[in-house]
Protein backbone atom coordinates (compact mmCIF):
# COMPACT_ATOMS: atom_id res chain seq x y z
CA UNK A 1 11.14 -25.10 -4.28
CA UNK A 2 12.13 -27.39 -7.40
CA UNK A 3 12.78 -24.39 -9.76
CA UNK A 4 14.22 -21.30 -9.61
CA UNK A 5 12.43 -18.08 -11.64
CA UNK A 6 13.97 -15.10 -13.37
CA UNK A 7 12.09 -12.37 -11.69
CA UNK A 8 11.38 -9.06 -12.53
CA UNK A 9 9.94 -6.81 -9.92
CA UNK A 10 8.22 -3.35 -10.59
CA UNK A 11 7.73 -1.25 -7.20
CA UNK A 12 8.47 2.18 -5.34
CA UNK A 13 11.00 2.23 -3.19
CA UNK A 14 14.44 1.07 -1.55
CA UNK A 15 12.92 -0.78 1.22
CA UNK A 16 10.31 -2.64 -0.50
CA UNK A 17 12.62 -3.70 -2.85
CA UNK A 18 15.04 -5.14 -0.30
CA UNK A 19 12.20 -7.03 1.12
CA UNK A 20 10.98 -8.52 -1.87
CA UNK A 21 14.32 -9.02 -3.00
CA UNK A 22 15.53 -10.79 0.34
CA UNK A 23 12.23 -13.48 0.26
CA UNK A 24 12.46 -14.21 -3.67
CA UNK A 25 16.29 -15.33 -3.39
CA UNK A 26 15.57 -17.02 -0.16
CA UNK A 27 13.09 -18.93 -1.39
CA UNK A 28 15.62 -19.99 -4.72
CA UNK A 29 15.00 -17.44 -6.93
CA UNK A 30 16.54 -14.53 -8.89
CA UNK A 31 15.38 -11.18 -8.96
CA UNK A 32 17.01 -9.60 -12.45
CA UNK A 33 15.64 -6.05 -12.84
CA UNK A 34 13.65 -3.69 -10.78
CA UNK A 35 11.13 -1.29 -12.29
CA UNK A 36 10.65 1.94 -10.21
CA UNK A 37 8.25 4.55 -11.71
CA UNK A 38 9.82 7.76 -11.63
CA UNK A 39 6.51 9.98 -11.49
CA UNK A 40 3.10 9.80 -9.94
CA UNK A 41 1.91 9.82 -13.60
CA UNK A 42 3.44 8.62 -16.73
CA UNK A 43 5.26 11.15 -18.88
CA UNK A 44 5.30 13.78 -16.19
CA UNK A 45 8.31 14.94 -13.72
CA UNK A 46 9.78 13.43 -10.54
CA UNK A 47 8.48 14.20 -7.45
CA UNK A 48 11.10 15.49 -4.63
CA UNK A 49 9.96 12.00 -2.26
CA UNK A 50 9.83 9.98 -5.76
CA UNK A 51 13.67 11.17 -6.90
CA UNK A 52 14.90 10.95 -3.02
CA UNK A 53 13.66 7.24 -3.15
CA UNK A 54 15.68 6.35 -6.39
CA UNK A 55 19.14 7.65 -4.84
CA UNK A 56 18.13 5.52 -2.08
CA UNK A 57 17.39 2.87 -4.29
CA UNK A 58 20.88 2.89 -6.34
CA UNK A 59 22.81 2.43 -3.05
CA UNK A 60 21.15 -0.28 -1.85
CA UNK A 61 20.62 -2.19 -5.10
CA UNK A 62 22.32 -5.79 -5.54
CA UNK A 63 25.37 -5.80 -7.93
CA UNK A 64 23.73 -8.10 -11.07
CA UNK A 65 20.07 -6.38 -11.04
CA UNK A 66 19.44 -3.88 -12.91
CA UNK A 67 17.25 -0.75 -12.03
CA UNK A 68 15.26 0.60 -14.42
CA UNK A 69 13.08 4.19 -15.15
CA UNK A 70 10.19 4.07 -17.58
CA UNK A 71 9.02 7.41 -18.63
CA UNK A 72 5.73 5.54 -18.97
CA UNK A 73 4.21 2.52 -18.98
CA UNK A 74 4.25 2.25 -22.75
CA UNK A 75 8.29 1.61 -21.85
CA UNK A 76 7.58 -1.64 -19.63
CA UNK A 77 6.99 -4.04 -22.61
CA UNK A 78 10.32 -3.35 -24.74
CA UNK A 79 12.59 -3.41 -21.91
CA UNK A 80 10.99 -5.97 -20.24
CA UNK A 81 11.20 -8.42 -23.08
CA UNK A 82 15.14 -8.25 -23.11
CA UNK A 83 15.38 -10.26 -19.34
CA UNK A 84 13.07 -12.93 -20.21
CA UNK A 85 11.40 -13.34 -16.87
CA UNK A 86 9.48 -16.37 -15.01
CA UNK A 87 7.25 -13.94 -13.12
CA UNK A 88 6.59 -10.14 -12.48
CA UNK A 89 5.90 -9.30 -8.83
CA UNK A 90 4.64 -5.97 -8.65
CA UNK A 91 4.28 -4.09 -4.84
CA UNK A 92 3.42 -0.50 -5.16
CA UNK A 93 4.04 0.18 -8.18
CA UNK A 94 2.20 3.86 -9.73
CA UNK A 95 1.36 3.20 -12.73
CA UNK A 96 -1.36 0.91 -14.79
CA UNK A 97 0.60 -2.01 -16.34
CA UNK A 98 -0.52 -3.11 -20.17
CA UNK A 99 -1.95 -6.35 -20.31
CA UNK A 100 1.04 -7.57 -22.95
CA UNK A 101 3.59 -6.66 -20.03
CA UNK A 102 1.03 -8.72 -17.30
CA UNK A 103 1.27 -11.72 -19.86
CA UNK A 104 4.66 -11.74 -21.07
CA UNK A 105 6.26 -13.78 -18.23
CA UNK A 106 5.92 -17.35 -18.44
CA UNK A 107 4.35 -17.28 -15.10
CA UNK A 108 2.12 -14.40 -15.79
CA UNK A 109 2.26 -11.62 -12.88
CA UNK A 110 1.76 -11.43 -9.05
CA UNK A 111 0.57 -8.35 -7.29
CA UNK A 112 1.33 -7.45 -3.50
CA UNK A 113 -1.75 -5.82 -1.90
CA UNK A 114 -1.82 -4.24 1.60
CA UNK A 115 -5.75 -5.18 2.27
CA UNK A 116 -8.14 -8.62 2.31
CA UNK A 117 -8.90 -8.19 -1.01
CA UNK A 118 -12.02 -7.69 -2.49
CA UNK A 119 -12.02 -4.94 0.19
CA UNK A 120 -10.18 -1.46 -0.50
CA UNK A 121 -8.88 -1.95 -3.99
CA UNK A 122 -7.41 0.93 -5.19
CA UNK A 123 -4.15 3.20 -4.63
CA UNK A 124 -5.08 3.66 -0.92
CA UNK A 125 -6.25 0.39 1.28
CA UNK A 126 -4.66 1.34 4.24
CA UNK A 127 -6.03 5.27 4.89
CA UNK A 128 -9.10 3.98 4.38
CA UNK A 129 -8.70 0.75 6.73
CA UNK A 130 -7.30 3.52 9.14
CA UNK A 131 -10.38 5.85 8.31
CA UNK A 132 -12.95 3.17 8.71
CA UNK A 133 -11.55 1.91 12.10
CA UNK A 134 -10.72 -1.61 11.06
CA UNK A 135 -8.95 -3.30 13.80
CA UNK A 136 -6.68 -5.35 11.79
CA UNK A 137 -4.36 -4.79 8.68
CA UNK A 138 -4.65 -7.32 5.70
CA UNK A 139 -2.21 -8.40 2.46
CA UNK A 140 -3.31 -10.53 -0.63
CA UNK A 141 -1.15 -11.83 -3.23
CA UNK A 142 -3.30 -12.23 -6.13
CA UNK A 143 -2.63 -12.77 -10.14
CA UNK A 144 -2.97 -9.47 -12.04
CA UNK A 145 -5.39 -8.82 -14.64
CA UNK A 146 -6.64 -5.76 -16.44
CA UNK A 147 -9.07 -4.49 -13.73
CA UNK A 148 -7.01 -3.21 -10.73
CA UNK A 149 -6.37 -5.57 -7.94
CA UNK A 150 -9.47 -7.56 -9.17
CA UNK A 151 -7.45 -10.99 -9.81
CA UNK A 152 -7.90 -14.75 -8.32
CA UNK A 153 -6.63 -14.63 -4.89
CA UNK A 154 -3.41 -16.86 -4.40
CA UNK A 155 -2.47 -16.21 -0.51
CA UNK A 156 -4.21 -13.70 1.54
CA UNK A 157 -4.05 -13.14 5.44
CA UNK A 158 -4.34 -10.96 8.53
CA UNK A 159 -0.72 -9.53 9.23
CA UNK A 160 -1.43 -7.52 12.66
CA UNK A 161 -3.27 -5.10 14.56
CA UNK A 162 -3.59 -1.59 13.86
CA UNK A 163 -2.21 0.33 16.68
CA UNK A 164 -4.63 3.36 17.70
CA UNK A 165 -1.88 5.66 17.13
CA UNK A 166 -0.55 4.28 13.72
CA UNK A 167 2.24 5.25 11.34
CA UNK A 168 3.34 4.14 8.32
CA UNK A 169 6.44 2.61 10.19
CA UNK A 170 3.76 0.88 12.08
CA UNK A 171 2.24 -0.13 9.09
CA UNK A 172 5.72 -1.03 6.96
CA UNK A 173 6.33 -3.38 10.34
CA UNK A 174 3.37 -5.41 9.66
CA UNK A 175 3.73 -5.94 5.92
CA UNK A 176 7.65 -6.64 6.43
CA UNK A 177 6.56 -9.11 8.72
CA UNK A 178 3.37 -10.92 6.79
CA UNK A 179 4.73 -11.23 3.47
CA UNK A 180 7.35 -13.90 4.03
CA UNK A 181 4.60 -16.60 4.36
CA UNK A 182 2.06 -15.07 1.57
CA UNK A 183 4.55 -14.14 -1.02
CA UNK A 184 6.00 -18.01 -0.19
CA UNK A 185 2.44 -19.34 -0.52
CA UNK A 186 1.64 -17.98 -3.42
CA UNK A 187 4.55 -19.08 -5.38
CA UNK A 188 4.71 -22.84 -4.38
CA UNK A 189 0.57 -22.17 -5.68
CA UNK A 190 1.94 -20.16 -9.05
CA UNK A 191 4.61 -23.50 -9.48
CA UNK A 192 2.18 -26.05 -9.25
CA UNK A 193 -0.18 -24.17 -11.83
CA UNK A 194 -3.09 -22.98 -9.51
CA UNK A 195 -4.83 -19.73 -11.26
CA UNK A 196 -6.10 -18.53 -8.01
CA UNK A 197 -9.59 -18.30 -6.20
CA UNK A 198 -11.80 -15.50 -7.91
CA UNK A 199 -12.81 -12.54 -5.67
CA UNK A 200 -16.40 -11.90 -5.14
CA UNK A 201 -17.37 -9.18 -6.95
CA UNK A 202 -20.62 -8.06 -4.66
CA UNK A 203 -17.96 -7.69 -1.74
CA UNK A 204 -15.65 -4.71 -3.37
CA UNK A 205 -14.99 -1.46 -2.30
CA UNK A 206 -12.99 0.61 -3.69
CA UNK A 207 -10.09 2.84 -1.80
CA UNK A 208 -10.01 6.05 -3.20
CA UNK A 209 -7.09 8.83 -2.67
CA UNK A 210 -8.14 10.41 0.61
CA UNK A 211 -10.55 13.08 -0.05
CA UNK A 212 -10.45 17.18 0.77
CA UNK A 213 -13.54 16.30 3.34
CA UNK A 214 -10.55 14.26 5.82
CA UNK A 215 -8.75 17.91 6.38
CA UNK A 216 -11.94 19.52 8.03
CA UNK A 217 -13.20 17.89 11.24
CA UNK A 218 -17.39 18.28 11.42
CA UNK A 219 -18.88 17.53 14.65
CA UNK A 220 -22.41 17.00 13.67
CA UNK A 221 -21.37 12.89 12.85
CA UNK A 222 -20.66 10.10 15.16
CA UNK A 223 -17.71 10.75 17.51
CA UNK A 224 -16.12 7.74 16.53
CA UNK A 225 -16.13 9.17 13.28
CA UNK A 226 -14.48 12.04 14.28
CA UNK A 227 -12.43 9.59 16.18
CA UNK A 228 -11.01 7.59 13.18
CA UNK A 229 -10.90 11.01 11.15
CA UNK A 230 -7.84 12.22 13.56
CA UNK A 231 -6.24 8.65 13.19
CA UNK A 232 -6.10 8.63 9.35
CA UNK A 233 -5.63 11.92 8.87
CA UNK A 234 -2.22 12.01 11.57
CA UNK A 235 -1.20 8.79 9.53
CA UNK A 236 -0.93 10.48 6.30
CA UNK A 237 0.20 13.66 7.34
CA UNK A 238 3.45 12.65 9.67
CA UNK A 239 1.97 13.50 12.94
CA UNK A 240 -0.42 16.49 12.01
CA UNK A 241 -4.01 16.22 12.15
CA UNK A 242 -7.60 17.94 10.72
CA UNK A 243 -8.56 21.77 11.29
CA UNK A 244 -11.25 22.60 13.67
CA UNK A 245 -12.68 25.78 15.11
CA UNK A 246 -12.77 25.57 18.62
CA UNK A 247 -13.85 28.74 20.84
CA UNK A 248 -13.17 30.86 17.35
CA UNK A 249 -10.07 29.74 16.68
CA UNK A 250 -9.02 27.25 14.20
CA UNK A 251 -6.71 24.27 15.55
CA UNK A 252 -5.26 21.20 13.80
CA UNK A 253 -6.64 18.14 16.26
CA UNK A 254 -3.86 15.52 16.74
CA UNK A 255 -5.61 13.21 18.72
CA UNK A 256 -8.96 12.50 20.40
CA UNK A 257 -10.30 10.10 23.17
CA UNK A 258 -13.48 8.25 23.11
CA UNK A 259 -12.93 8.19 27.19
CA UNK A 260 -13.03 11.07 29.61
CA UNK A 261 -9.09 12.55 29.28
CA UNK A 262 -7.87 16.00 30.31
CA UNK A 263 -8.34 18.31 27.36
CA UNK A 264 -10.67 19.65 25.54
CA UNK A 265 -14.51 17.80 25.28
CA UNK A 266 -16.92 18.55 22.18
CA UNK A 267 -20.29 16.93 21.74
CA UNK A 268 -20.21 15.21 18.51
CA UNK A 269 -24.12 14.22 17.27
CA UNK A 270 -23.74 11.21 19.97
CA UNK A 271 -21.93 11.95 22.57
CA UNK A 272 -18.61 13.92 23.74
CA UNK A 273 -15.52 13.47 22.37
CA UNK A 274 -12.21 14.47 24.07
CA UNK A 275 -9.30 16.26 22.17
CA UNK A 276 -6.27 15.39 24.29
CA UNK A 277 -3.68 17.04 21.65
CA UNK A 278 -4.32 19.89 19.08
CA UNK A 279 -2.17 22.85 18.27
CA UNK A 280 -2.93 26.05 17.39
CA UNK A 281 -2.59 27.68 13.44
């Protein structure tokens, strides 16, 4: 590339940091601060995960960048200002960003987006991808505007298959592995002054923070369904999986079978279902 930025990125943890960090100054640039939120919600306290991720975070970080810990998102714009930044590349990050922090960089600012965008905006594209039974895991770069993850589209692609027992490493693998090419993509796109292709409005859903309904398992649906219920929910939960009552007992389901297995069968509203792993409560 013919000119190196001053970037500023805003994100959530130690590891995507190092990623984004790693492909920026390969590709000639210079990452100067990094923006980690340190609550789910402005103006409220740390999370345990959210404080264990910023110790994390200070080991690992560079010597010359700078990390920095907004109470809110009010705080973005006045220390942002000081670095005088090319671009903002944002991955993860919790909070809404202002619109005067979006267009303060010279090159506006990028977001990282772990779906084919117009599909699953929203804080949780890949429970829902998981949820829905998609077969395949997506990322979009796209410019950021006021309306989340509704920018033009710079670079946008399918980074893998979704394993049908899937973890976040499995997940974290995929990204690590797509982004490279997008994030490089977009950038020669963001150099040469390209806004972006618009997304399609009509085509957007919106991804949602799982809902209470994921943690109880109802038979009456489709047993693919039920199916994809167990997946998601034994993604998000490190292993565990929905409640059930089976025989008058409840037991959390860890993982079904759409073919005949040993275990457990249950006749879902089309057909049986087999629970090859559950555990009692």
């Amino acid at each position: 590339m013919s000119e190196g930025l001053r970037v500023a990125v805003a994100s959530y943890g130690p590891d995507q940091f190092a990623l984004l960090n790693g492909v920026l100054s390969k590709l000639g640039h210079s990452p100067v601060v990094y923006f980690m939120s340190r609550s789910m919600r402005p103006n409220e306290p740390p999370e345990p995960d959210i404080l264990s991720g910023m110790t994390a975070t200070i080991k690992e970080l560079p010597p010359g960048i700078d990390l920095l810990l907004p109470s809110s998102s009010a705080d973005l714009q006045p220390m942002l200002s000081g670095y005088e930044v090319d671009l903002l590349v944002v991955f993860g990050f919790n909070w809404r960003i202002p619109s005067e922090v979006l267009q303060a960089p010279r090159y506006g600012a990028l977001n990282i987006h772990p779906s084919l965008l117009p599909r699953y905006r929203g804080p949780s594209p890949i429970p829902w991808a998981v949820r829905n039974g998609d077969a395949e895991l997506g990322l979009t770069v796209h410019r950021m505007t006021e309306k989340i993850d509704a920018g033009p589209i710079l670079a946008q692609g399918v980074v893998g298959r979704l394993p049908e027992v899937v973890s976040p490493a499995d997940t974290w693998g995929l990204v690590r592995t797509g982004l490279p090419v997008l994030l490089e993509r977009a950038l020669l796109m963001v150099l040469a002054g390209a806004q972006g292709t618009a997304q399609a409005e009509e085509s957007a859903t919106y991804a949602g923070f799982p809902p209470p309904e994921w943690e109880e398992i109802t038979w009456g649906r489709s047993r693919l369904d039920a199916h994809h219920q167990v997946r998601a929910f034994r993604f998000l939960h490190g292993g565990s999986g929905p409640v059930v009552e089976i025989g008058g007992h409840r037991v959390r389901v860890l993982r079904t079978s759409l073919v005949k297995q040993e275990g457990l069968v249950v006749d879902c509203a089309d057909g049986p279902l087999w629970i090859t792993e559950y555990e009692p409560m």
